[in-house]
Protein backbone atom coordinates (compact mmCIF):
# COMPACT_ATOMS: atom_id res chain seq x y z
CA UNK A 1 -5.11 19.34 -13.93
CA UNK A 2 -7.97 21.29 -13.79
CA UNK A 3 -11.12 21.09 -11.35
CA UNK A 4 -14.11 22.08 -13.52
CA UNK A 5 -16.61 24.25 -11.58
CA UNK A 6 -19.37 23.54 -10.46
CA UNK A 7 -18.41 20.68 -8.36
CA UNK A 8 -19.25 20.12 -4.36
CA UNK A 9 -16.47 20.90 -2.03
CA UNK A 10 -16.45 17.10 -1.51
CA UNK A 11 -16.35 16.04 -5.13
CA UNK A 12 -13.32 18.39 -5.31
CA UNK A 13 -11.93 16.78 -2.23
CA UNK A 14 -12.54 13.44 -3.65
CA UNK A 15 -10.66 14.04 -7.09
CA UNK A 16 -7.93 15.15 -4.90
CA UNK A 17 -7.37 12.18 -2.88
CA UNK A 18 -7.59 9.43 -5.82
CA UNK A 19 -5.33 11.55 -8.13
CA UNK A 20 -2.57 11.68 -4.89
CA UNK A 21 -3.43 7.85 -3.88
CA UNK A 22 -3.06 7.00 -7.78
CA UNK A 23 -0.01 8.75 -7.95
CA UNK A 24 1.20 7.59 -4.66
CA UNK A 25 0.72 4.12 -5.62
CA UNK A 26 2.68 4.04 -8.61
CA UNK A 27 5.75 5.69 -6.96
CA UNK A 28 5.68 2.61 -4.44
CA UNK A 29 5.32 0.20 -7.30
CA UNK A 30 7.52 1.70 -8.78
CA UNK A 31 9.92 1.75 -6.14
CA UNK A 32 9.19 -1.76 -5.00
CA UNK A 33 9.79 -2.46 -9.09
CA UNK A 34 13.47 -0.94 -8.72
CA UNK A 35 14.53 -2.65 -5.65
CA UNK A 36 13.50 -6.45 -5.87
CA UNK A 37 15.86 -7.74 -2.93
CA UNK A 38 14.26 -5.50 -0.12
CA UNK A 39 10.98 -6.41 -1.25
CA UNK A 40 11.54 -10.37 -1.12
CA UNK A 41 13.56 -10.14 2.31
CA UNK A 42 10.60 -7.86 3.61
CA UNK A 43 7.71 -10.41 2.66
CA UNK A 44 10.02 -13.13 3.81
CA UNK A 45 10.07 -11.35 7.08
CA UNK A 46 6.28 -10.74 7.02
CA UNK A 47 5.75 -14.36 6.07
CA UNK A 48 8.04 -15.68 9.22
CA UNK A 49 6.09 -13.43 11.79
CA UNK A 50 2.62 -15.08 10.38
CA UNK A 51 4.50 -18.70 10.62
CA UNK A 52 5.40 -17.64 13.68
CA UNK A 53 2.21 -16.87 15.22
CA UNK A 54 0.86 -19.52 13.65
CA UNK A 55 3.05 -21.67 15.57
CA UNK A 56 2.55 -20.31 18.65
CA UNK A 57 -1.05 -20.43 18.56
CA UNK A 58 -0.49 -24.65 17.63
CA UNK A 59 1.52 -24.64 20.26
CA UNK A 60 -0.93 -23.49 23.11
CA UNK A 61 -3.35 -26.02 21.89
C-alpha cells in the first residue's frame, strides 16, 4: 500500500496504526474463529473470576 504524499507525519503515522490494528484484529478473530474450545474455557474462566469477586464483595456486606 502506498502513502500518497503530501500527508503530515501524523496522518502517515495514523494510516499506519489502523492498517496494523485492522490487520491485527482479524488474525485474532481469526484465530479465536479456529480454536472454539480455548476461547469458551477462557471466557468461562473470565466469567468465574467476575462471579467470584462478585461474591466476595456480597460477602463483606
Amino acid at each position: 500500500m502506498e502513502i500518497p504524499d503530501g500527508l503530515t507525519i501524523k496522518e502517515k503515522f495514523f494510516l499506519v496504526m489502523v492498517s496494523v490494528l485492522f490487520i491485527a484484529g482479524c488474525l485474532i478473530w481469526f484465530v479465536f474463529f479456529c480454536l472454539k474450545m480455548p476461547v469458551k474455557r477462557f471466557t468461562r474462566y473470565f466469567s468465574d473470576l467476575f462471579l467470584l469477586d462478585s461474591d466476595l464483595v456480597i460477602n463483606m456486606d
